[in-house]
C-alpha atoms as a PDB file:
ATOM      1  CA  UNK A   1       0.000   0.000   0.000  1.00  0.00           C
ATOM      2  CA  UNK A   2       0.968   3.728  -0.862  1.00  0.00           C
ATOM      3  CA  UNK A   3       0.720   6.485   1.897  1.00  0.00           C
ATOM      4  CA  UNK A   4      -0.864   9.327  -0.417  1.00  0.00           C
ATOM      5  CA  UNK A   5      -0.009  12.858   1.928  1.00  0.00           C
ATOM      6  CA  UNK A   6      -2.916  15.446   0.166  1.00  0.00           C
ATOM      7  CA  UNK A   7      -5.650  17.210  -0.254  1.00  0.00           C
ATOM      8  CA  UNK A   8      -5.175  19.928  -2.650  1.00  0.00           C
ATOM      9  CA  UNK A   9      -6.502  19.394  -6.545  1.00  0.00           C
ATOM     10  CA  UNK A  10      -3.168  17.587  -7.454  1.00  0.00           C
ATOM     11  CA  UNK A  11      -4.458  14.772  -5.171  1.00  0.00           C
ATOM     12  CA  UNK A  12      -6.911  12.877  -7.154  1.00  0.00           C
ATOM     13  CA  UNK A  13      -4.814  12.222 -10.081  1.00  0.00           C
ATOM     14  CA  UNK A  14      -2.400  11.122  -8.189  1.00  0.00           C
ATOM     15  CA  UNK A  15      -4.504   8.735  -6.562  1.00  0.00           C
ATOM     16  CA  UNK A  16      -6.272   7.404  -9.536  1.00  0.00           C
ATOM     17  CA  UNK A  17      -2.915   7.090 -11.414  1.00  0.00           C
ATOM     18  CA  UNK A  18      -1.613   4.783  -8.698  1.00  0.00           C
ATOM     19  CA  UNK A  19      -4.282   2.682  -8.224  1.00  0.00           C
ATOM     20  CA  UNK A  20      -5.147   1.916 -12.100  1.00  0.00           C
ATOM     21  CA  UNK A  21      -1.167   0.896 -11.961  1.00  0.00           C
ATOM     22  CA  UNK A  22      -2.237  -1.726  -9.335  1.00  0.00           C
ATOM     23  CA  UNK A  23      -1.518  -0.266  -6.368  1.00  0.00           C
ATOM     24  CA  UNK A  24      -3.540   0.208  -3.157  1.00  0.00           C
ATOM     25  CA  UNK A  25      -3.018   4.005  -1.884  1.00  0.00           C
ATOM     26  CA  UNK A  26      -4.296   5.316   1.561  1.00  0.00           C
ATOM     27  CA  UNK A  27      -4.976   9.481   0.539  1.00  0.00           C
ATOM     28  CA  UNK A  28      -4.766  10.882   4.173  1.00  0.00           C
ATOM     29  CA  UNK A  29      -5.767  14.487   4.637  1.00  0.00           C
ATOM     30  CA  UNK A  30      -5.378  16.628   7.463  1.00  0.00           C
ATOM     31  CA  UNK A  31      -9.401  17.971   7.399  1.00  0.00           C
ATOM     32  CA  UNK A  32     -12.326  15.795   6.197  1.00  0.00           C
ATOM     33  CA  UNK A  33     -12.660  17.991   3.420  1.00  0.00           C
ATOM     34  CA  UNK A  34     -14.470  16.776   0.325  1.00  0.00           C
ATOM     35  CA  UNK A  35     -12.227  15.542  -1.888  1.00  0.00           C
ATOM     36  CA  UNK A  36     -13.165  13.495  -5.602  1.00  0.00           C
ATOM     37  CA  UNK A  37     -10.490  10.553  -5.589  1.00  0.00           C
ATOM     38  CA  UNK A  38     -13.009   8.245  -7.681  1.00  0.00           C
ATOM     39  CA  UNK A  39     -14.539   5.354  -7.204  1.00  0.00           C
ATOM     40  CA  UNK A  40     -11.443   3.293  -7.584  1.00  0.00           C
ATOM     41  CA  UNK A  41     -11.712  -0.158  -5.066  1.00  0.00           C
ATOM     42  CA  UNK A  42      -7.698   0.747  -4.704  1.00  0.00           C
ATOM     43  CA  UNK A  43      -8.352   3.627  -2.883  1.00  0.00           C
ATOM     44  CA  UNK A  44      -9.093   4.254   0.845  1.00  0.00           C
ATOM     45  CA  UNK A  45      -9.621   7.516   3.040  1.00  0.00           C
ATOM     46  CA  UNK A  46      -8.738   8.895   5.966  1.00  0.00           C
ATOM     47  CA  UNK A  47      -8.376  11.960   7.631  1.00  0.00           C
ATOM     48  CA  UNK A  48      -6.949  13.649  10.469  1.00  0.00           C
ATOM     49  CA  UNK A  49      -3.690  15.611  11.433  1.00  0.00           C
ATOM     50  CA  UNK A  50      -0.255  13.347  11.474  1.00  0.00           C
ATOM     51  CA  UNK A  51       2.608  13.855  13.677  1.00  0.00           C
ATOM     52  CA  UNK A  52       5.566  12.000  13.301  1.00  0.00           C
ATOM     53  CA  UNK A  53       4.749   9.031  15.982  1.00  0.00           C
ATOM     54  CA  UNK A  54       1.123   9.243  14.434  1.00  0.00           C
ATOM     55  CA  UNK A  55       2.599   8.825  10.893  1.00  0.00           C
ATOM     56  CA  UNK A  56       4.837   5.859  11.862  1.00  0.00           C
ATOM     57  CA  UNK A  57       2.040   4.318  13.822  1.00  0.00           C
ATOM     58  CA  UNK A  58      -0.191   4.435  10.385  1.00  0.00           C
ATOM     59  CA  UNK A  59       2.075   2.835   8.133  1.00  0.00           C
ATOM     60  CA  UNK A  60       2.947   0.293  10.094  1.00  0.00           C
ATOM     61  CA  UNK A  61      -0.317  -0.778  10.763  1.00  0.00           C
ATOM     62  CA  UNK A  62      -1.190  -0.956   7.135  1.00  0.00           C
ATOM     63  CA  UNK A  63       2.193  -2.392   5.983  1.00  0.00           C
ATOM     64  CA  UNK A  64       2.558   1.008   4.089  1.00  0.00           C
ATOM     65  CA  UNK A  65       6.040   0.578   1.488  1.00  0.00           C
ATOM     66  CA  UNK A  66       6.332   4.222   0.329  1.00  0.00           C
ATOM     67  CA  UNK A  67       5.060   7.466   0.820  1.00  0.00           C
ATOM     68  CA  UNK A  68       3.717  10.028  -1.937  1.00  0.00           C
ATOM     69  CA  UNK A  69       3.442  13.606  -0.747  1.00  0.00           C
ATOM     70  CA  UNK A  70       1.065  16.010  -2.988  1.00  0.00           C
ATOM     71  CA  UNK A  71       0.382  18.337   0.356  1.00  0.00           C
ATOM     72  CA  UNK A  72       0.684  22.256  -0.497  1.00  0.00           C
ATOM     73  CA  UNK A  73       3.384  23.845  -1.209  1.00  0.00           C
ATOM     74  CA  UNK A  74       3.556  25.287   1.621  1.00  0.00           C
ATOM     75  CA  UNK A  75       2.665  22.705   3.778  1.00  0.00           C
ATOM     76  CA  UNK A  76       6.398  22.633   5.158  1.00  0.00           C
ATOM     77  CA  UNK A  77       5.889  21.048   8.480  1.00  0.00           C
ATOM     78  CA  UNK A  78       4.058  17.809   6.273  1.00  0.00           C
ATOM     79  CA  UNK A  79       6.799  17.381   3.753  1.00  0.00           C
ATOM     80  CA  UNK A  80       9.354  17.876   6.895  1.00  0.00           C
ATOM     81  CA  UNK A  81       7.162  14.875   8.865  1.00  0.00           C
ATOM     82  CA  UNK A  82       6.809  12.771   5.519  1.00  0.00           C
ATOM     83  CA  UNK A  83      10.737  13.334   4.839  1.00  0.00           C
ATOM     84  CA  UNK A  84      11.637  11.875   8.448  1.00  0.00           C
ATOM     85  CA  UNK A  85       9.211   9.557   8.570  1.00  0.00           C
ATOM     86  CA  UNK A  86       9.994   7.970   5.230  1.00  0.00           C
ATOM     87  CA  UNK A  87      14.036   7.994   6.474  1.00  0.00           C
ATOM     88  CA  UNK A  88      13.079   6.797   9.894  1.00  0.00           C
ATOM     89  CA  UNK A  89      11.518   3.358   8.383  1.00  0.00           C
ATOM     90  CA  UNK A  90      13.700   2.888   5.115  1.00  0.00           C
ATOM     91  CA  UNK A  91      10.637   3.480   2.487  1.00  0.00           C
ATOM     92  CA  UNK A  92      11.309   5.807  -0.210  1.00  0.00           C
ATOM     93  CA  UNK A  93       9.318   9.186  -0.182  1.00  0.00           C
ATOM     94  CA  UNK A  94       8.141  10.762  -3.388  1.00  0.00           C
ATOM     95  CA  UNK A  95       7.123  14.337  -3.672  1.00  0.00           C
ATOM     96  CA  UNK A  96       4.788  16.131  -5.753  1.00  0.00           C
ATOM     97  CA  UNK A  97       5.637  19.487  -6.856  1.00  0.00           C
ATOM     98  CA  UNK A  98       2.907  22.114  -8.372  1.00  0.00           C
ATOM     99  CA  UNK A  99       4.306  23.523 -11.295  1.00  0.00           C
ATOM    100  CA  UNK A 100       4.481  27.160 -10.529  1.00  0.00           C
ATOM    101  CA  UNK A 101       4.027  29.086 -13.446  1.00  0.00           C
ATOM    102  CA  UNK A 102       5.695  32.187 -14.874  1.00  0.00           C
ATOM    103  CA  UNK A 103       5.771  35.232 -12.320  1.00  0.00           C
ATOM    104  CA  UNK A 104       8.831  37.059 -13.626  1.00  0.00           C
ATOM    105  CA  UNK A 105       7.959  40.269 -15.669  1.00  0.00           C
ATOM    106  CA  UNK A 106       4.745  40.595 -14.710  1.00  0.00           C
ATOM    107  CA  UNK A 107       4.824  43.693 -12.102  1.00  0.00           C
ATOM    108  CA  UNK A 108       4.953  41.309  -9.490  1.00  0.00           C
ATOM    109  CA  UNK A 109       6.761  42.235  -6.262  1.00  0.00           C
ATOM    110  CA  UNK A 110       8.111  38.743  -4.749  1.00  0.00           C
ATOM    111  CA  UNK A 111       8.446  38.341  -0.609  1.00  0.00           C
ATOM    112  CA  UNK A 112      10.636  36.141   1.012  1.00  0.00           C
ATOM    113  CA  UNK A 113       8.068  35.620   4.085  1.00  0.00           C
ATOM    114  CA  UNK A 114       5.124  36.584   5.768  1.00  0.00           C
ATOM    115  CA  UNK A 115       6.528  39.149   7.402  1.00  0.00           C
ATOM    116  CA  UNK A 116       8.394  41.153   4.374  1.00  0.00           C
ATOM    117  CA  UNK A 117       5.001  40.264   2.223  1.00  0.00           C
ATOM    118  CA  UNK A 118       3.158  42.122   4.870  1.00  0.00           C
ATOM    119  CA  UNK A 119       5.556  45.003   5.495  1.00  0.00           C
ATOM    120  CA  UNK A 120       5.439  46.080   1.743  1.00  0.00           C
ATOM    121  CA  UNK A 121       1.854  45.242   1.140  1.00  0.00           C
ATOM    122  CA  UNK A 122       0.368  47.526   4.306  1.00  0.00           C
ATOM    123  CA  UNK A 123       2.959  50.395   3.573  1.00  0.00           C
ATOM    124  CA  UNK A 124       0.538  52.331   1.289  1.00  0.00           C
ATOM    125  CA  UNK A 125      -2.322  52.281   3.576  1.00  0.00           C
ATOM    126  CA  UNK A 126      -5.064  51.282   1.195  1.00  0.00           C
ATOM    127  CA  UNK A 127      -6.861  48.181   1.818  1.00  0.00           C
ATOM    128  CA  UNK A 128      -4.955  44.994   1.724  1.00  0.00           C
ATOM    129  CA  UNK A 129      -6.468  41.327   0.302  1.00  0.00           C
ATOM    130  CA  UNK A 130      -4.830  38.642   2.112  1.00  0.00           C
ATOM    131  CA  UNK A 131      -5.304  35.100  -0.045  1.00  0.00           C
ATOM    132  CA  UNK A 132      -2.670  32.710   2.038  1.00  0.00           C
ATOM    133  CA  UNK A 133      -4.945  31.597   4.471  1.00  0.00           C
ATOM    134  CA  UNK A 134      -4.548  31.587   8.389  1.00  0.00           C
ATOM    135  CA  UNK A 135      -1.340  30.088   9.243  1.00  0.00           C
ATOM    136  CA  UNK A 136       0.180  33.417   9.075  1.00  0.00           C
ATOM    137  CA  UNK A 137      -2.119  35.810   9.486  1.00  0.00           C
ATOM    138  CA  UNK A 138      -0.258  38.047  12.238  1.00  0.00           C
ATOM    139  CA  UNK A 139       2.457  39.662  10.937  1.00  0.00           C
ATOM    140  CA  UNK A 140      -0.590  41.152   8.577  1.00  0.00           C
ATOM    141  CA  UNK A 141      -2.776  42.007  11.117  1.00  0.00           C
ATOM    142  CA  UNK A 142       0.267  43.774  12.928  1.00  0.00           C
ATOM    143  CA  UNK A 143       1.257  45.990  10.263  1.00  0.00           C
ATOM    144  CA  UNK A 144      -2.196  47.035   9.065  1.00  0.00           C
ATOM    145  CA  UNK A 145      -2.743  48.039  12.284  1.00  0.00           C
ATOM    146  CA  UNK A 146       0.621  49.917  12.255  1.00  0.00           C
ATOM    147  CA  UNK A 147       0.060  51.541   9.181  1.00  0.00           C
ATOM    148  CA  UNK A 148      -3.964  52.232   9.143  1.00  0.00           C
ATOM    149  CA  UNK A 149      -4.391  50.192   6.473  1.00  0.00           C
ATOM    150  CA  UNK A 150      -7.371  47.857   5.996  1.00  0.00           C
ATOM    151  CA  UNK A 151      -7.299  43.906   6.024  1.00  0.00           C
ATOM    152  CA  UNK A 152      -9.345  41.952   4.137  1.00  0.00           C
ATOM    153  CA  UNK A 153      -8.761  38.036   4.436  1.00  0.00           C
ATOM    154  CA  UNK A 154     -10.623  35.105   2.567  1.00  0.00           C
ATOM    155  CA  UNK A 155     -10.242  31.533   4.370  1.00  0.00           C
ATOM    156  CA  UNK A 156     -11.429  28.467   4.175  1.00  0.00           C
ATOM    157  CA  UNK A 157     -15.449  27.909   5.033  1.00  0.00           C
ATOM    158  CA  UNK A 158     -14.787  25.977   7.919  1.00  0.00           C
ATOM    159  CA  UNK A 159     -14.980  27.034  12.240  1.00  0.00           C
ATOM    160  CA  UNK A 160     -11.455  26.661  13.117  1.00  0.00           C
ATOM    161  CA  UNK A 161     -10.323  29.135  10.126  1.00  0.00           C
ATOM    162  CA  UNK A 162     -12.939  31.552  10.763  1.00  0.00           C
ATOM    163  CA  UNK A 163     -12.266  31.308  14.457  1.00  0.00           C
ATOM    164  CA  UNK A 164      -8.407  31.950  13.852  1.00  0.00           C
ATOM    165  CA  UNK A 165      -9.118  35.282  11.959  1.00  0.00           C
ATOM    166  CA  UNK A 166     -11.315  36.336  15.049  1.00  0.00           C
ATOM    167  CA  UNK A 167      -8.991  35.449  17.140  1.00  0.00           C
ATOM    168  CA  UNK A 168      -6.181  37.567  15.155  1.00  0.00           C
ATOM    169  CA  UNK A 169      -8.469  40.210  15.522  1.00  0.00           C
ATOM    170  CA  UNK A 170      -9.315  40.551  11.805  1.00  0.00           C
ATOM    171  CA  UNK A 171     -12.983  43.025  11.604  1.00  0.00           C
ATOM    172  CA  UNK A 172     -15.650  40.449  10.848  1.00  0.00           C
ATOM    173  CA  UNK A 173     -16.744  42.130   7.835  1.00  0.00           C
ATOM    174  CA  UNK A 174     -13.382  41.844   6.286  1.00  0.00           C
ATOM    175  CA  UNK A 175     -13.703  38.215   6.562  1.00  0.00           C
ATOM    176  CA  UNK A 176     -14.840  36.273   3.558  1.00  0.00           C
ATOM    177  CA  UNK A 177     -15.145  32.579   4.489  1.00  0.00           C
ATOM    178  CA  UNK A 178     -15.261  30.975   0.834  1.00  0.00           C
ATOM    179  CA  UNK A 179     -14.019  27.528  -0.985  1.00  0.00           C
ATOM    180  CA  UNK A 180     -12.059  28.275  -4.197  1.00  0.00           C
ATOM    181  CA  UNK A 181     -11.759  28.007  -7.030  1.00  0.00           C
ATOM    182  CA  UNK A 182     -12.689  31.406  -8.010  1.00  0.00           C
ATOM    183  CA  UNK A 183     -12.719  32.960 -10.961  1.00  0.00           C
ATOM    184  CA  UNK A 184     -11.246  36.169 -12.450  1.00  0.00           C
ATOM    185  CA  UNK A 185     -14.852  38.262 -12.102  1.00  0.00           C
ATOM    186  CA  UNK A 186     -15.407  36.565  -8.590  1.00  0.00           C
ATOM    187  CA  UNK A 187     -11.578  37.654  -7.258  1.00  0.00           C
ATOM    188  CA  UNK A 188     -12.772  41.501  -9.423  1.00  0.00           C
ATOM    189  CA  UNK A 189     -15.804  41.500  -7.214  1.00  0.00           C
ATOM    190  CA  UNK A 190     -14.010  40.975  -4.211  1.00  0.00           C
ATOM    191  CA  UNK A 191     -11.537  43.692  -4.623  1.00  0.00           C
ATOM    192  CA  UNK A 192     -13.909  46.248  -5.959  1.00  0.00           C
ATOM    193  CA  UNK A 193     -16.540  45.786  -2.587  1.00  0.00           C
ATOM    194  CA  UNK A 194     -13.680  46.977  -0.723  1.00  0.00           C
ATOM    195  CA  UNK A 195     -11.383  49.476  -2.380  1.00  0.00           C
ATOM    196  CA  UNK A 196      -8.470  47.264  -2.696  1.00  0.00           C
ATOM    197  CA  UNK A 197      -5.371  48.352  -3.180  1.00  0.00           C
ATOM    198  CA  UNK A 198      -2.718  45.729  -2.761  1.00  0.00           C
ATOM    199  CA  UNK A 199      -3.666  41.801  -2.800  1.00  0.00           C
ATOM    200  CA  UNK A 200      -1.229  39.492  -1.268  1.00  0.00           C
ATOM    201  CA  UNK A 201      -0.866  35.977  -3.013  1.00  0.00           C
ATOM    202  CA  UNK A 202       1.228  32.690  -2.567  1.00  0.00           C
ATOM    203  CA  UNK A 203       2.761  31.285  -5.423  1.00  0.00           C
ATOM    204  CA  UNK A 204       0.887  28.288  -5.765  1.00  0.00           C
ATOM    205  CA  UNK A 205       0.782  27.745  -9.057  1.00  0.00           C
ATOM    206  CA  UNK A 206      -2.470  27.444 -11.996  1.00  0.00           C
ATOM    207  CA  UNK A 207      -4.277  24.625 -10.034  1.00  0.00           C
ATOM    208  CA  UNK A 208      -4.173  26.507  -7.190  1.00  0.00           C
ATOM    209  CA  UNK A 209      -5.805  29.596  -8.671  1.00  0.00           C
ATOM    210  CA  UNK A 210      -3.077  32.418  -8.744  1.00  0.00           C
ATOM    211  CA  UNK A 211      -3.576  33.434 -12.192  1.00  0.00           C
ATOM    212  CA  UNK A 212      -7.061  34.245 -11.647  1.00  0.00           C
ATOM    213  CA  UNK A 213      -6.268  36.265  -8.548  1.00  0.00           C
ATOM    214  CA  UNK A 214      -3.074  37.930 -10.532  1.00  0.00           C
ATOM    215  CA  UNK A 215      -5.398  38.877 -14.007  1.00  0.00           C
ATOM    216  CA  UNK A 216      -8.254  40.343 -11.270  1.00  0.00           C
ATOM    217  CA  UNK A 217      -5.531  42.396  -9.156  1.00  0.00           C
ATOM    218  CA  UNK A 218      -3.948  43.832 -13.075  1.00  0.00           C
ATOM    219  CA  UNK A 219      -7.914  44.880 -14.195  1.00  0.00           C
ATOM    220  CA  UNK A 220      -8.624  46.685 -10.972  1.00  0.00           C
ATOM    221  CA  UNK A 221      -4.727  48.528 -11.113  1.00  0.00           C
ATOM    222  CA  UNK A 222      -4.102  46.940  -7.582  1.00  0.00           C
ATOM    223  CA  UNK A 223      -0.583  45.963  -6.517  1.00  0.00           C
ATOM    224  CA  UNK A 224       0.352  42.023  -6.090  1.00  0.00           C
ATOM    225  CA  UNK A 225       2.535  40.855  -3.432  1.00  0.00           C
ATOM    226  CA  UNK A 226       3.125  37.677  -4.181  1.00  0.00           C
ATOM    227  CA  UNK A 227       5.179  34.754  -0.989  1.00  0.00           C
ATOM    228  CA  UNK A 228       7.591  32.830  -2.496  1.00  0.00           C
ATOM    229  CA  UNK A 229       7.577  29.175  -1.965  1.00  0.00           C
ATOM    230  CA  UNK A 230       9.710  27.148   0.316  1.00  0.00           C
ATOM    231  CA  UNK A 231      12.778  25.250  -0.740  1.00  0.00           C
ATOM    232  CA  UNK A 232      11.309  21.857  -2.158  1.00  0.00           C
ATOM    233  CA  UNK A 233      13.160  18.691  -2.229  1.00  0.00           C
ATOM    234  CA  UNK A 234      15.477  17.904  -4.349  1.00  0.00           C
ATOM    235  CA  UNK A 235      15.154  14.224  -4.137  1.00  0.00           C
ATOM    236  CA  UNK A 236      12.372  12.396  -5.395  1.00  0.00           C
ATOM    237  CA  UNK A 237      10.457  15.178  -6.361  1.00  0.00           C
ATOM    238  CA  UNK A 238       8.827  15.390  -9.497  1.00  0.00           C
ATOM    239  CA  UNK A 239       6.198  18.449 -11.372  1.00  0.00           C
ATOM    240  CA  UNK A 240       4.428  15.854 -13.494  1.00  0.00           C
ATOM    241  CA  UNK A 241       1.721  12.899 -12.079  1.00  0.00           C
ATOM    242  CA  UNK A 242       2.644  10.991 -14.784  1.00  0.00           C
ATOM    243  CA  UNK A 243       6.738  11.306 -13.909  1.00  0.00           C
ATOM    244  CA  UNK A 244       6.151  10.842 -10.270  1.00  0.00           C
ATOM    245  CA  UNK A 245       3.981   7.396 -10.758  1.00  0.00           C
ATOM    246  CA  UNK A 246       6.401   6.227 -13.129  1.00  0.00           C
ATOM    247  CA  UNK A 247       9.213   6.442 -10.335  1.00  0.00           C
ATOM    248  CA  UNK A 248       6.937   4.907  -7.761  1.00  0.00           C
ATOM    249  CA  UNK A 249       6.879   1.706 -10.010  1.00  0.00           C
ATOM    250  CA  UNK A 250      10.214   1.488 -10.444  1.00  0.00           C
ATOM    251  CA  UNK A 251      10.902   2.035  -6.931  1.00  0.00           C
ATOM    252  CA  UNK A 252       8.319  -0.092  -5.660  1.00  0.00           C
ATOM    253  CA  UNK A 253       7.079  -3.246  -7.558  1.00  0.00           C
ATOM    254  CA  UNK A 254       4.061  -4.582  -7.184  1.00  0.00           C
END
């Protein structure tokens, strides 16, 4: 059996690809969230958050021989766990990496973290559109505050999200608890209701929906802050389903 790390849009392929090549794959995803794998009999579901212990406990209970990880891009602390895991018990990790697109030349102002994305984007003062969820919310919240300038932040439609913006201290009306995709005239809509100026982005690549939010952001003249992406692995990582199952059957026969 395949541990299958996910549950972004990249995950379904994925799990369809290695179960029509004969293998049975486990997708585990850290919320129940609705996610299409098929109706493959190969595939099984779970969910729930993994530590490292809770990881190693999982595979070994379901004789697991190799790990696949298609988490976000940004999900650092799951590739890390997958990564050690996968060392830890001798079983070859593979990693999927989201193709990211071309940013360069495009009036795009790239951030090495959080904290410089925020800095530049709240230094004007006109309202801000944060898209990169809740996981890093406060060095936003801090420097709107600082500078008097406006946050507007669009999560995930789900309590704990919703709950983590309150808790940030994000206005209520400023949140907008949606599930993507969304499309260029839904993103325009957004950014028109509340004067934005600056829209703040990770660079997560066409399946994830940045070049709808980028195209809105250029028709309504705002500014785009875009997060650059973690270092990915070097090893075993692959931008292509079809590359990445191909490697998984030659690294693990059926």
């Amino acid at each position: 059996m395949i541990l299958l790390l996910g549950g972004t849009s990249d995950t379904a392929p994925l799990a369809r690809g290695l179960a029509e090549a004969g293998y049975k794959v486990l997708v585990s995803t850290a919320t129940d969230i609705t996610l299409d794998v098929g109706m493959h009999p190969n595939i099984y579901r779970r969910s729930g958050r993994l530590d490292e212990e809770g990881m190693v406990v999982l595979i070994r209970k379901h004789g697991i021989r190799g790990i696949v990880d298609s988490t976000h891009p940004y999900a650092t602390v799951a590739r890390s766990t997958a990564r050690c895991v996968a060392d830890r018990l001798n079983i070859p990790c593979f990693t999927f990496i989201r193709p990211t697109g071309i940013l360069e030349g495009k009036g795009i102002i790239l951030a090495d973290s959080h904290e410089e994305a925020a800095n530049i984007a709240c230094a004007s003062g006109r309202p801000v559109f944060v898209t990169t969820g809740v996981k890093n919310l406060e060095p936003y919240v801090k420097e709107s505050r600082r500078k008097g300038a406006k946050l507007i932040v669009r999560v995930l439609p789900e309590k704990a999200s919703i709950d983590a913006c309150r808790a940030a201290g994000v206005d209520e009306e400023c949140i907008i608890a949606k599930r993507g995709p969304f499309s260029v005239e839904e993103n325009r809509s957004v950014l028109k209701r509340y004067g934005v100026g600056v829209l703040v982005a990770k660079e997560s690549g066409p399946s994830g929906g940045t070049p709808e939010k980028l195209e809105a952001a250029r028709h309504e003249n705002c500014c785009i802050v875009v997060v650059r992406r973690p270092d990915q692995p070097a090893r075993n990582a692959y931008e292509r389903p079809s590359d990445l199952i191909a490697a998984v059957m030659a690294g693990i026969p059926l």
